[in-house]
C-alpha atoms as a PDB file:
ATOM      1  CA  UNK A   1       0.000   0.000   0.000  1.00  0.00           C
ATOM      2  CA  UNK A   2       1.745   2.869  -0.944  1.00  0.00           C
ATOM      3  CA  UNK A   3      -0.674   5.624   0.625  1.00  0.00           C
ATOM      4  CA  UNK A   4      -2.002   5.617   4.209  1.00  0.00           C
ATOM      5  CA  UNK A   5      -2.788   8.033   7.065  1.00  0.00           C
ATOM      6  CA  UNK A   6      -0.951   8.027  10.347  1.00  0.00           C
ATOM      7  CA  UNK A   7      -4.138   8.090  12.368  1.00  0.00           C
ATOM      8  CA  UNK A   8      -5.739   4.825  10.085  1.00  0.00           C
ATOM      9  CA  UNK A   9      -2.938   2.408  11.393  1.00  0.00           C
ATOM     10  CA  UNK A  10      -3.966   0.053  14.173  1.00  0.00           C
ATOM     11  CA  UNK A  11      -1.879   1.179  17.147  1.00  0.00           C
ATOM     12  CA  UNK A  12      -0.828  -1.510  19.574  1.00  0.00           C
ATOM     13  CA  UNK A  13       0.787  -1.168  23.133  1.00  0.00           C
ATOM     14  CA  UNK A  14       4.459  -1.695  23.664  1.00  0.00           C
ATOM     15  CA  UNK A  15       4.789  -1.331  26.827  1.00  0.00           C
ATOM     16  CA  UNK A  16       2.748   0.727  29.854  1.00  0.00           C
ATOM     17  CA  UNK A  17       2.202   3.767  28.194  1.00  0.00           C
ATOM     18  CA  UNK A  18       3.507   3.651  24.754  1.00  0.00           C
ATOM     19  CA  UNK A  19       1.694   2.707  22.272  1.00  0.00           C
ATOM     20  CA  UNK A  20       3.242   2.079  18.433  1.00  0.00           C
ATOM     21  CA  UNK A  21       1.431   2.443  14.848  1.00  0.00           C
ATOM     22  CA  UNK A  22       3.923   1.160  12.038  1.00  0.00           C
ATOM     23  CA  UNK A  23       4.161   1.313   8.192  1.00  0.00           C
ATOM     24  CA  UNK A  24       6.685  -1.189   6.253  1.00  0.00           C
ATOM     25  CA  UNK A  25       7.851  -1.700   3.422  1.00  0.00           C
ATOM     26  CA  UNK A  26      10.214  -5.279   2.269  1.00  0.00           C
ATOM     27  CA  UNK A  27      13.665  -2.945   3.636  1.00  0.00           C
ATOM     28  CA  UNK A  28      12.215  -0.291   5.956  1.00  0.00           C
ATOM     29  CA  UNK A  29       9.894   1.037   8.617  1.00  0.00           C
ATOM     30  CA  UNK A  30       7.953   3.513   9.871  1.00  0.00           C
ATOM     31  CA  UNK A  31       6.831   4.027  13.335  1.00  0.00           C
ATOM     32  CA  UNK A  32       5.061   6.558  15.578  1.00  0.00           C
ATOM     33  CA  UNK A  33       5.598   6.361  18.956  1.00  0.00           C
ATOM     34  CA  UNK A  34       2.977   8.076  21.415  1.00  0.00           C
ATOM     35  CA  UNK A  35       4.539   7.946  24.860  1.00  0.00           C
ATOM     36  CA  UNK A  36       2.609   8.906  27.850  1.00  0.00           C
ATOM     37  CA  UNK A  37       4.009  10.970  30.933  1.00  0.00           C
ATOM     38  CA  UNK A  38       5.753   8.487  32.792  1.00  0.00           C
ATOM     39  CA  UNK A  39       5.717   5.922  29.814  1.00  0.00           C
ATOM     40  CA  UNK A  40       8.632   3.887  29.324  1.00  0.00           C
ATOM     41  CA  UNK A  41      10.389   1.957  26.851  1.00  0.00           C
ATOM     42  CA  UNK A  42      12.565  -0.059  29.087  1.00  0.00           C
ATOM     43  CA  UNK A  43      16.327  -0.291  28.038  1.00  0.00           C
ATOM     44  CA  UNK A  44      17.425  -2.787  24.957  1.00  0.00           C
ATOM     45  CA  UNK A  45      18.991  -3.337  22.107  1.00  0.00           C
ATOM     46  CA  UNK A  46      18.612  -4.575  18.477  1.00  0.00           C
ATOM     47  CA  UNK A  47      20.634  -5.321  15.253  1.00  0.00           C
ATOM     48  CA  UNK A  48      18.054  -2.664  12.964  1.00  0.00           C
ATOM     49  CA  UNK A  49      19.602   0.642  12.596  1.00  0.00           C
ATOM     50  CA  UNK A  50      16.894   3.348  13.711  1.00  0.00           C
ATOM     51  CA  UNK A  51      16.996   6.933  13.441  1.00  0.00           C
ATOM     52  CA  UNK A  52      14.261   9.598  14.774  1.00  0.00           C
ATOM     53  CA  UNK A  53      12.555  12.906  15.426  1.00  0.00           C
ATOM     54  CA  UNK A  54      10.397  14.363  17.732  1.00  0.00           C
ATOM     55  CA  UNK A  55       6.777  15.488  16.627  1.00  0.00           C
ATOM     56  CA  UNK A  56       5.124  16.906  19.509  1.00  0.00           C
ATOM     57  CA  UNK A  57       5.795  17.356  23.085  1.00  0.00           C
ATOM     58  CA  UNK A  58       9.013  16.284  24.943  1.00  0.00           C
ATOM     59  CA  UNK A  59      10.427  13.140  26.149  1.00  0.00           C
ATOM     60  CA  UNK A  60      14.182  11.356  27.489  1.00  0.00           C
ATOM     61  CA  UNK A  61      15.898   9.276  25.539  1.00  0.00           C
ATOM     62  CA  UNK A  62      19.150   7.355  26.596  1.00  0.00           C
ATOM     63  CA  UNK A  63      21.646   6.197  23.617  1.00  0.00           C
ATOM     64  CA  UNK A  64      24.437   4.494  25.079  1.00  0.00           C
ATOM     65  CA  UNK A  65      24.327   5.787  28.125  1.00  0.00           C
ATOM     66  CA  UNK A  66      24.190   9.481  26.801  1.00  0.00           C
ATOM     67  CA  UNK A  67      20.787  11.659  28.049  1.00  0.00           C
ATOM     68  CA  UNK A  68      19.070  14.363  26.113  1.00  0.00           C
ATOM     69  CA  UNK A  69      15.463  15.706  26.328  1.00  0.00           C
ATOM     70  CA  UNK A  70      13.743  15.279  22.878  1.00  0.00           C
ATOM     71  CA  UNK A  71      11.791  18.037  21.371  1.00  0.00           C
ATOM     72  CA  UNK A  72       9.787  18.699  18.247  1.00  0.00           C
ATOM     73  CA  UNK A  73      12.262  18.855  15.464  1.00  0.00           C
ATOM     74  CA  UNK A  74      15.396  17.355  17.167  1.00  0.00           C
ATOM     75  CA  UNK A  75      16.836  14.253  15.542  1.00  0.00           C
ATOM     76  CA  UNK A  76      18.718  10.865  16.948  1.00  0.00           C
ATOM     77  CA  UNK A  77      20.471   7.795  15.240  1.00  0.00           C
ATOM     78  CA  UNK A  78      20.979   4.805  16.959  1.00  0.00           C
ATOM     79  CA  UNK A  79      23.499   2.598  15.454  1.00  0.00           C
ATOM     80  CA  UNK A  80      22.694  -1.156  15.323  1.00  0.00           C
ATOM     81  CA  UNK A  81      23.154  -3.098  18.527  1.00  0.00           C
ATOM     82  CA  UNK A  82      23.470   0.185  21.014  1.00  0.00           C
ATOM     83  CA  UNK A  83      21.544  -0.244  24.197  1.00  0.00           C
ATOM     84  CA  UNK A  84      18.605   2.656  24.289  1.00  0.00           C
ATOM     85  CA  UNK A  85      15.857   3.690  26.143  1.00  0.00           C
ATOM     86  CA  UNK A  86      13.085   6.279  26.044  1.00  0.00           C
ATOM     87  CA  UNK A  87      10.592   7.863  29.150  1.00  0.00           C
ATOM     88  CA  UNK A  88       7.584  10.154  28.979  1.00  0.00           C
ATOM     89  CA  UNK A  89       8.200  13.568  30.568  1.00  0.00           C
ATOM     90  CA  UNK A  90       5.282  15.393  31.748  1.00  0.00           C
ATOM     91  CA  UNK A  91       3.191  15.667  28.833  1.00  0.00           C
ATOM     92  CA  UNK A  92       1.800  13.713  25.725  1.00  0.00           C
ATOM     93  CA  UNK A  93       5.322  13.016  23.370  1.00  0.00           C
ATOM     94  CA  UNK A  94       5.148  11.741  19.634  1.00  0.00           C
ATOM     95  CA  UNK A  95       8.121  10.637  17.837  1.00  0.00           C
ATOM     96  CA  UNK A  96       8.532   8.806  14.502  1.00  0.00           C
ATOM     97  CA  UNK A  97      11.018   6.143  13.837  1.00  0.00           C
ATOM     98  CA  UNK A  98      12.432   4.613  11.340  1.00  0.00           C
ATOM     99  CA  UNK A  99      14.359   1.303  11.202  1.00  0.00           C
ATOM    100  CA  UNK A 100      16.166  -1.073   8.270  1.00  0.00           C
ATOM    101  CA  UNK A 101      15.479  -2.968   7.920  1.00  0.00           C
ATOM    102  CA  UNK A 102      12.156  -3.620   9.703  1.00  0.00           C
ATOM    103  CA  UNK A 103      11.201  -4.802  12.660  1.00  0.00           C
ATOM    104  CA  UNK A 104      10.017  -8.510  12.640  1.00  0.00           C
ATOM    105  CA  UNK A 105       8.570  -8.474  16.639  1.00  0.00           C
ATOM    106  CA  UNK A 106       6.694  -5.066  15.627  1.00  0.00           C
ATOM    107  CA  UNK A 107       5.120  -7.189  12.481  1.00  0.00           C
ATOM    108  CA  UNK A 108       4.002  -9.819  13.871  1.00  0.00           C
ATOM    109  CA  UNK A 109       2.066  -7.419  16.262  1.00  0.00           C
ATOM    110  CA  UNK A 110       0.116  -5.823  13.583  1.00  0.00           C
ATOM    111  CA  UNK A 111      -0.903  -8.845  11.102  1.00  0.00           C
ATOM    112  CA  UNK A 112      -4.050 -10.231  11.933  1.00  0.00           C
ATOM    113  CA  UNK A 113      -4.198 -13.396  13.501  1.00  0.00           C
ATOM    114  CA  UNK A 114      -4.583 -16.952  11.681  1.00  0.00           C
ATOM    115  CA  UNK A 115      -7.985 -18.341  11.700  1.00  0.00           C
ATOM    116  CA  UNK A 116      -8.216 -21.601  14.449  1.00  0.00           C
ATOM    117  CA  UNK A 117      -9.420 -24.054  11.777  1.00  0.00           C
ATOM    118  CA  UNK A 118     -12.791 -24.200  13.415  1.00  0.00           C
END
């Protein structure tokens, strides 16, 4: 599908607070994270390079150890592998993200499940 709206994608929860809606393609992907005050995306790691913004509101984000308060318009890489984690200040944030290649867990969270064979 080559045209969508941000708002039409099915959003699902990552963690307490954080909710994800994602658009792929076969070597990248889009995602918009809403993050709560006090959401959290706890610390990890994965082999997909990612790179961001901020869209609205503020929020922390921790790149290999490094701090820095992310506001609409500032931008972040995070190299492949490079343990990261973001929180929700004290207000609604919105970021987009972008990995390559995509993300297989975030996937499999969006396609619709198999029918039981009943």
């Amino acid at each position: 599908m080559p045209f969508d709206r941000w708002d039409a994608l099915v959003p699902f929860e990552l963690s307490d607070g954080v909710r994800l809606r994602i658009m792929s393609g076969e070597r990248v992907m889009m995602s918009f994270v809403t993050l709560d005050p006090g959401g959290e995306v706890p610390e990890h790691s994965h082999p997909h390079e990612q790179m961001g913004m901020g869209v609205e509101g503020s929020f922390e984000l921790v790149i290999d150890g490094e701090s820095r308060v992310i506001r609409r318009g500032d931008i972040y890489l995070i190299p492949s592998n490079v343990v990261h984690s973001a929180r929700g200040l004290d207000q609604r944030a919105v970021a987009l993200d972008i990995f390559s290649p995509p993300r297989e867990d975030y996937l499999v969270r969006t396609r619709p499940a198999a029918p039981d064979g009943d």
